[in-house]
Protein backbone atom coordinates (compact mmCIF):
# COMPACT_ATOMS: atom_id res chain seq x y z
CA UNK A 1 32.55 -21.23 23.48
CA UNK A 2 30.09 -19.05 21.97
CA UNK A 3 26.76 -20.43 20.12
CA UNK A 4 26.70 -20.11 16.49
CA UNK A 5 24.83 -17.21 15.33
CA UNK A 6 21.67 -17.42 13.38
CA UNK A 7 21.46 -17.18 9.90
CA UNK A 8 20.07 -13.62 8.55
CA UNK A 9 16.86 -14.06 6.39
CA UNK A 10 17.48 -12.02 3.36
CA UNK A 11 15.46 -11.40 0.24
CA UNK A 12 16.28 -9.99 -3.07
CA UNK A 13 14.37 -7.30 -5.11
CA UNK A 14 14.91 -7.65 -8.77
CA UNK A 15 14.19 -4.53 -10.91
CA UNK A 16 14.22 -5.13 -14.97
CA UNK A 17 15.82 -2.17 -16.65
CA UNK A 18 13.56 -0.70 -19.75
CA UNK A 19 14.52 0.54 -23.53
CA UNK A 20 18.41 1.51 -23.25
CA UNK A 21 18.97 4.06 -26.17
CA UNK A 22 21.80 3.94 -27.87
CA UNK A 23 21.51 0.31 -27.09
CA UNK A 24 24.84 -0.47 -26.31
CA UNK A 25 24.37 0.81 -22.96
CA UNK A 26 25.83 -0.79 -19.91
CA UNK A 27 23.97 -3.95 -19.11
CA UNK A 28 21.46 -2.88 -22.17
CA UNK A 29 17.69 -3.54 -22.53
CA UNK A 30 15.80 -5.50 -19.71
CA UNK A 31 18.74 -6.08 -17.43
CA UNK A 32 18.16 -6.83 -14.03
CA UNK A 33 19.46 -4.66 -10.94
CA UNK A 34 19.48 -6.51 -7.53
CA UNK A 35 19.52 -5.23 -4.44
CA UNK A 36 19.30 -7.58 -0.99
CA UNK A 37 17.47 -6.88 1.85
CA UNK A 38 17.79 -8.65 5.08
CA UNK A 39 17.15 -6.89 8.70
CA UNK A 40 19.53 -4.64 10.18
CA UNK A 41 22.36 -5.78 13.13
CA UNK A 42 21.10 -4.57 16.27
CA UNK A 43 23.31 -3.59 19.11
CA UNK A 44 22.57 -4.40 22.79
CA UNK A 45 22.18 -0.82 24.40
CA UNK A 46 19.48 0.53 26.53
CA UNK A 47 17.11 1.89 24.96
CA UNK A 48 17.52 -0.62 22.61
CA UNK A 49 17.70 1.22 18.88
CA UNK A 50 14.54 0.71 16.85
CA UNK A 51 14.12 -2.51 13.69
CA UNK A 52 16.09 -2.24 10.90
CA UNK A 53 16.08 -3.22 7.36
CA UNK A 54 19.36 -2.53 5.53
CA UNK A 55 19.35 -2.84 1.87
CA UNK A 56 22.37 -3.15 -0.59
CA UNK A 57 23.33 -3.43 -3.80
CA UNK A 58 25.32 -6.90 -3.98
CA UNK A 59 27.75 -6.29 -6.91
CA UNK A 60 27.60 -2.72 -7.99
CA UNK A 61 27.99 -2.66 -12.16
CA UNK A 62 31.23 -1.35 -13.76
CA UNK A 63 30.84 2.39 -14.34
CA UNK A 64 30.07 3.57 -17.50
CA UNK A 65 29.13 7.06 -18.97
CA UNK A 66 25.23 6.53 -18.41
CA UNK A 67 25.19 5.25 -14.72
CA UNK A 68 26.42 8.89 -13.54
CA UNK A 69 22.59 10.27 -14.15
CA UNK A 70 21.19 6.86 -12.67
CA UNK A 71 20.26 5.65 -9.24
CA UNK A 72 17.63 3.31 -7.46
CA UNK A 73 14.82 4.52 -5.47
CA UNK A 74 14.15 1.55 -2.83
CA UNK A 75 10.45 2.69 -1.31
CA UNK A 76 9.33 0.84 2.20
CA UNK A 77 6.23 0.18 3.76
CA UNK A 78 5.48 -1.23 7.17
CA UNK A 79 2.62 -3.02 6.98
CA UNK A 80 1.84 -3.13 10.92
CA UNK A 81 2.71 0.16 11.35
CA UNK A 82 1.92 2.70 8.35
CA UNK A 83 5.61 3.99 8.27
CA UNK A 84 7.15 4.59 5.43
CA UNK A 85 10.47 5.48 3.35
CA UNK A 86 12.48 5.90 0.77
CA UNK A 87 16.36 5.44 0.49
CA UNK A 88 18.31 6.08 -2.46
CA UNK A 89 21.47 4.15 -3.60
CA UNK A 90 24.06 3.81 -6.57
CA UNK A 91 23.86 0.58 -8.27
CA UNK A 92 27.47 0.77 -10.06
CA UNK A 93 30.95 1.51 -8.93
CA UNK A 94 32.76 5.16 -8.43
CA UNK A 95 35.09 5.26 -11.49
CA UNK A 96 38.78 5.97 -10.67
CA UNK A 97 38.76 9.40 -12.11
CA UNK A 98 36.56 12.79 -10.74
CA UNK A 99 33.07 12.78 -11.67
CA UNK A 100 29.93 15.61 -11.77
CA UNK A 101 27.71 13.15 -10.94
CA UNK A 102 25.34 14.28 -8.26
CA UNK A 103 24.65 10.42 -7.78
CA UNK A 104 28.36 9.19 -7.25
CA UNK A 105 28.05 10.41 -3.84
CA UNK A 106 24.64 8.21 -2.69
CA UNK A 107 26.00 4.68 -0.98
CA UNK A 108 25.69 1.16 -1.84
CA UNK A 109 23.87 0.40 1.17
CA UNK A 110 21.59 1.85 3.48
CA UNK A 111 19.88 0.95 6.73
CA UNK A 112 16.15 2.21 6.78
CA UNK A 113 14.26 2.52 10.97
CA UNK A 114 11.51 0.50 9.44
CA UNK A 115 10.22 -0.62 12.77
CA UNK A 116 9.32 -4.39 13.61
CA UNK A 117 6.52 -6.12 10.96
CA UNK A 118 5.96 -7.24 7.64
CA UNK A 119 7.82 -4.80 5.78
CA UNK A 120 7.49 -4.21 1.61
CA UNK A 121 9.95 -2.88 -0.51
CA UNK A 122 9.80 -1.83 -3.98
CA UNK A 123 12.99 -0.93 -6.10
CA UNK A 124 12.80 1.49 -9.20
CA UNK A 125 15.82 2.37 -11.52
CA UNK A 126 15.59 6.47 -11.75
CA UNK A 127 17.28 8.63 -14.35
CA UNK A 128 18.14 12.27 -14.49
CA UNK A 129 16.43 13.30 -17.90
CA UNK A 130 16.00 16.82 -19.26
CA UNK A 131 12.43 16.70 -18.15
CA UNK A 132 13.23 15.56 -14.66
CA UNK A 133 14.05 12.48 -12.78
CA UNK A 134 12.28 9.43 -14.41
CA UNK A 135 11.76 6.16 -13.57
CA UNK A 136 13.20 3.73 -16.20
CA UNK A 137 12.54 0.14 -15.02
CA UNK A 138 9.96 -2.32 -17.08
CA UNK A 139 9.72 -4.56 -14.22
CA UNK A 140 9.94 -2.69 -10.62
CA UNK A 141 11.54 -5.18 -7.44
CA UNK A 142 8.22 -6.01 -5.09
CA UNK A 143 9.18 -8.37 -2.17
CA UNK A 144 8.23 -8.23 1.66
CA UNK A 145 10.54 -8.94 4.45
CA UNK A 146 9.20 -10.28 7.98
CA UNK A 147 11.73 -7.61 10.24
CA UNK A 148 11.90 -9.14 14.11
């Protein structure tokens, strides 16, 4: 009989999306975009492999037109240890038809080496613009995770 594992803590990040123009944009003006954190599975090997965080985007959105120049920018900080990150993910679905999109091909999930600590993760909704990437979010996710 094997003992029942223990539950993962998880957290989620809410970001709030900004001004949508045209407004009938997917999800529209001041949307949220989630995306969960919780630590990563570890394997038993020797060395054993370093504290994880993996974060993922629960229900990717429906695509539409405007997602394919959108991502989020998750950025990580390890409190105890100074280390930091950034991973990059898609927040809607691959449509069923070829795309251009540079962005189609991030994941939906990541796992970041964020090391053991108290670890704090902000999320940011980025667009491609003609002036560059831009953030777009009113509200950027802050939460921090405990990672064992």
């Amino acid at each position: 009989m094997r003992p029942a594992a223990a539950p993962m803590l998880s957290f989620d990040i809410p970001a709030l999306n900004g001004l949508q123009l045209p407004p009938d944009v997917a999800g529209g003006t001041l949307s949220p975009v989630r995306v969960v954190a919780k630590p990563a599975p570890r394997t038993l090997q020797y060395p054993p492999p370093p504290a994880a965080v993996e974060f993922a985007v629960p229900a990717p959105a429906k695509f539409d037109y405007p997602y394919g120049y959108r991502f989020l920018s998750v950025s990580w900080r390890n409190l105890a240890t100074g280390k930091t990150g950034v991973v990059r993910l898609r927040h809607w679905q691959k449509p069923d038809y070829p795309t251009t999109s540079d962005f189609a091909r991030l994941p939906t999930s990541a796992v970041a080496p964020t090391g053991s600590g108290p670890v704090i993760a902000t999320v940011r909704i980025m667009q491609d613009r003609a002036a560059g990437i831009q953030a777009t979010e009113v509200i950027p996710g802050v939460n921090v995770l405990s990672v064992p």
